[in-house]
C-alpha atoms as a PDB file:
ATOM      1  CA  UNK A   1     -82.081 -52.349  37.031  1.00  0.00           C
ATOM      2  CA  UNK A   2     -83.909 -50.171  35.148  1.00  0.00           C
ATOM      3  CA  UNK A   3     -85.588 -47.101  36.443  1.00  0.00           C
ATOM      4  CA  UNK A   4     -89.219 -46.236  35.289  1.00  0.00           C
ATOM      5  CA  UNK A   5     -88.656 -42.690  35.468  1.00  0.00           C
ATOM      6  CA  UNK A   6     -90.466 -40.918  31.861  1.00  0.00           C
ATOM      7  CA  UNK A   7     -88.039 -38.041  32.565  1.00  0.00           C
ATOM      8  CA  UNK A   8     -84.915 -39.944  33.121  1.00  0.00           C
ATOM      9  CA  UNK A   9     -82.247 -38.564  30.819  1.00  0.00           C
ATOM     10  CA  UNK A  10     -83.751 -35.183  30.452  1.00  0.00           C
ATOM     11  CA  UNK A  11     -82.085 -33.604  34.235  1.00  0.00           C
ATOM     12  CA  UNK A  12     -83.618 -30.399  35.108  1.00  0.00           C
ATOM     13  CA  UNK A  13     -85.763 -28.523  32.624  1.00  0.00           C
ATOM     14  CA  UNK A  14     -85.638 -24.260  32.626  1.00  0.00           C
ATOM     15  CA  UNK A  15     -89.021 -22.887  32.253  1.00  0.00           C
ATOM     16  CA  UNK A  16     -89.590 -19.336  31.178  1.00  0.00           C
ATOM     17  CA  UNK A  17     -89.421 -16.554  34.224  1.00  0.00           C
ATOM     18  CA  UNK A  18     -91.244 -13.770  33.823  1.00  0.00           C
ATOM     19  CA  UNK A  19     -90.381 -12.097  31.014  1.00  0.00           C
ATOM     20  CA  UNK A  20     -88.949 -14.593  29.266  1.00  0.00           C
ATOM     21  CA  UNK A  21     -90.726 -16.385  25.870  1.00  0.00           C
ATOM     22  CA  UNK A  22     -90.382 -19.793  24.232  1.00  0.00           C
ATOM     23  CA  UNK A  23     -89.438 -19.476  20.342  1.00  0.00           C
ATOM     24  CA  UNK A  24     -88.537 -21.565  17.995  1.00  0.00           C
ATOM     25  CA  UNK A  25     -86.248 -20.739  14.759  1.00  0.00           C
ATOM     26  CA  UNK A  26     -87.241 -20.111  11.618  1.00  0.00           C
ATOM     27  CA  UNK A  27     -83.862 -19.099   9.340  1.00  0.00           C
ATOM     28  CA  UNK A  28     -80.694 -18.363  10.306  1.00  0.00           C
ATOM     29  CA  UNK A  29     -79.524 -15.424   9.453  1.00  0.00           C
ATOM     30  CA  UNK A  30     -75.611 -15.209  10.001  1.00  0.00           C
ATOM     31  CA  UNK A  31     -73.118 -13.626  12.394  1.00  0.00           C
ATOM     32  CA  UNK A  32     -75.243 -15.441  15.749  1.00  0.00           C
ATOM     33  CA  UNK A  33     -78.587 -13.593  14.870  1.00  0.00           C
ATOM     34  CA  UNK A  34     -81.892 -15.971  14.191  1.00  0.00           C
ATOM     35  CA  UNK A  35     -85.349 -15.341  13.041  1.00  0.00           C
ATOM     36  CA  UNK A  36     -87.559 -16.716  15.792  1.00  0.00           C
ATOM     37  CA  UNK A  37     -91.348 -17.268  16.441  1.00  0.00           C
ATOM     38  CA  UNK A  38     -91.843 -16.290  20.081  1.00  0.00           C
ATOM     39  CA  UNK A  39     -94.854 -18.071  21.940  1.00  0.00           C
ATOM     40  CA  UNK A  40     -96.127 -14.374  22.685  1.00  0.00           C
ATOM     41  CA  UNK A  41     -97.198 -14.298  19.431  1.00  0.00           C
ATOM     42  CA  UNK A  42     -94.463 -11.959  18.032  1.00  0.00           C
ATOM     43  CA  UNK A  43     -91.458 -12.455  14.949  1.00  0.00           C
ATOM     44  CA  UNK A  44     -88.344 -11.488  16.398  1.00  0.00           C
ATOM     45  CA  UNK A  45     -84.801 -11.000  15.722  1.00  0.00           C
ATOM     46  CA  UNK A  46     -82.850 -12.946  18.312  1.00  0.00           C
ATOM     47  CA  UNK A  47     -78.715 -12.637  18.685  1.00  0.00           C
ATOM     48  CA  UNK A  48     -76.868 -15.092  20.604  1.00  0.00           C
ATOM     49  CA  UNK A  49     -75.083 -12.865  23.126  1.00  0.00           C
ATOM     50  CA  UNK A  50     -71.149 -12.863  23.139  1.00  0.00           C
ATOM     51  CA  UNK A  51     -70.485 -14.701  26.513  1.00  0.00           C
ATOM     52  CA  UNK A  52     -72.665 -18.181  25.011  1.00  0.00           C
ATOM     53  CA  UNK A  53     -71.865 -17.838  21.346  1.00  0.00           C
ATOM     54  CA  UNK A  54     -69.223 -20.502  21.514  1.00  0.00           C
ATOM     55  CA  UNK A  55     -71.255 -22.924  23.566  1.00  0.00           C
ATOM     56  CA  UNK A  56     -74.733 -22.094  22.265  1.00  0.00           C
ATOM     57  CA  UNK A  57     -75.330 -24.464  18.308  1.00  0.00           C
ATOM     58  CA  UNK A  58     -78.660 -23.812  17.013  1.00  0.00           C
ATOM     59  CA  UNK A  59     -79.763 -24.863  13.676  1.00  0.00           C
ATOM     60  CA  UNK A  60     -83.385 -24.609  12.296  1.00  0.00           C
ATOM     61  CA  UNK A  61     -86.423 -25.786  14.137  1.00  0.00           C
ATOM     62  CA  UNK A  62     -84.836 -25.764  17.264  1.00  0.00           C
ATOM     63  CA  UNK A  63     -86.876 -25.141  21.071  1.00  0.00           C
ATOM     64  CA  UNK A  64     -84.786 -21.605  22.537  1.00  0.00           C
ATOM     65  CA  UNK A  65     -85.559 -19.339  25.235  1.00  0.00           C
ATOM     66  CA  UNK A  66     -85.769 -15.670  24.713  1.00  0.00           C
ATOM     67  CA  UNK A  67     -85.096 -12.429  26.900  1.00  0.00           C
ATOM     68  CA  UNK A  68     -87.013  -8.765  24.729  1.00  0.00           C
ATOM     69  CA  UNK A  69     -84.982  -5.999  24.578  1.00  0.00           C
ATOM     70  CA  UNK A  70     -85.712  -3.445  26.828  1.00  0.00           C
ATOM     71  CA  UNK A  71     -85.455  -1.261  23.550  1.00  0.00           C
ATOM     72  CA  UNK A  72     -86.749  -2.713  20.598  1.00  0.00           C
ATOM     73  CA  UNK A  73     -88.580  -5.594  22.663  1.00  0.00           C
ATOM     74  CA  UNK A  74     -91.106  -6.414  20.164  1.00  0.00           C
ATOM     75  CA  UNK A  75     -88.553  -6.641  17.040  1.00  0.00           C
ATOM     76  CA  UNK A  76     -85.244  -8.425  18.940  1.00  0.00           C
ATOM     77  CA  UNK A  77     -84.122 -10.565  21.829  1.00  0.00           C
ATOM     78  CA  UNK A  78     -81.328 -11.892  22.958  1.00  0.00           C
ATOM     79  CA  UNK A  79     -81.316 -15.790  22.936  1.00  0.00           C
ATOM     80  CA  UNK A  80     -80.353 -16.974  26.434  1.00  0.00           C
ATOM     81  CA  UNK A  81     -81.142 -21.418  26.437  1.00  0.00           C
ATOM     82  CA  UNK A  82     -81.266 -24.292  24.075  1.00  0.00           C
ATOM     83  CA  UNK A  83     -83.149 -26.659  24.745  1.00  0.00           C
ATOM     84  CA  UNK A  84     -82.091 -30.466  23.686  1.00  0.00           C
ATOM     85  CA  UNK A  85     -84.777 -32.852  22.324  1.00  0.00           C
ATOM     86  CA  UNK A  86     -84.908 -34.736  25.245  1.00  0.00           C
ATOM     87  CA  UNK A  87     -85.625 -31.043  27.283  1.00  0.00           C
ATOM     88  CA  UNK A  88     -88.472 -30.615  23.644  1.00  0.00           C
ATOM     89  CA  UNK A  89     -90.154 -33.737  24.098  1.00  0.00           C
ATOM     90  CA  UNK A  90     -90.936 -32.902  27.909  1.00  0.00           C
ATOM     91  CA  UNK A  91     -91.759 -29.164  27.211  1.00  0.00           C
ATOM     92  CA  UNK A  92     -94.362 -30.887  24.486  1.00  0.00           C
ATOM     93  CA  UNK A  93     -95.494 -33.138  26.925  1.00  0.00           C
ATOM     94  CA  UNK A  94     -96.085 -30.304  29.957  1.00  0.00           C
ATOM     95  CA  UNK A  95     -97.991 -28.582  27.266  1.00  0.00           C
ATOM     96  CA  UNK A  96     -95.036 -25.392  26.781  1.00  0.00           C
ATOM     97  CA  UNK A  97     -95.265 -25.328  23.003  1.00  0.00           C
ATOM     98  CA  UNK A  98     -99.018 -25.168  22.644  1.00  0.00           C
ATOM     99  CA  UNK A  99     -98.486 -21.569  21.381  1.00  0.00           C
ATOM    100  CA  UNK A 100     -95.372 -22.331  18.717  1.00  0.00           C
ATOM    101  CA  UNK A 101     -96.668 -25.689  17.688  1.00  0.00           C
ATOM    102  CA  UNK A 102     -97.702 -24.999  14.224  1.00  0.00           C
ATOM    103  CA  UNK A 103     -93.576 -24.273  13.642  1.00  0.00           C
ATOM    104  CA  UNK A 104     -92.666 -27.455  14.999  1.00  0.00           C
END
């Protein structure tokens, strides 16, 4: 029996803390750093920190959460969550990625 659920397949969703941005990637640059487009409005250069850089595949035009540098916050970040498609489409839908829409 099927379940009706819209979210079904999609689990449990991270939102950003405080903090934390939305971004989405614009080039890859090599050696786990990305260009990304934060929600705050900012260009940033995000690395993929050591501990998730085997588990963590981004390509381009992909839905990531950002932590700024405490140093350096508005020109890098450290990438800390992919989001899936699935986790995308219901970000979209909560209304998330009003800010980074245009790079969709």
């Amino acid at each position: 029996m099927a379940n009706d659920n819209e979210d079904e397949g999609v689990g449990r969703v991270r939102t950003p803390d405080d903090g934390e941005f939305l971004a989405v990637v614009l080039n890859k640059m090599g050696y786990g750093r990305l260009k990304v487009y934060c929600s705050d409005g900012k260009e940033r250069m995000g690395r993929i920190p050591g501990s998730k850089r085997r588990r963590m595949w981004i390509d381009t035009d992909d839905v990531v959460l950002i932590e700024p540098w405490d140093i350096q916050g508005d020109e890098k970040c450290d990438i800390i969550w992919h989001y899936s498609n699935a986790q995308k489409d219901w970000l979209e839908d909560k209304g998330y990625l009003d800010e980074i829409k245009e790079f969709l």
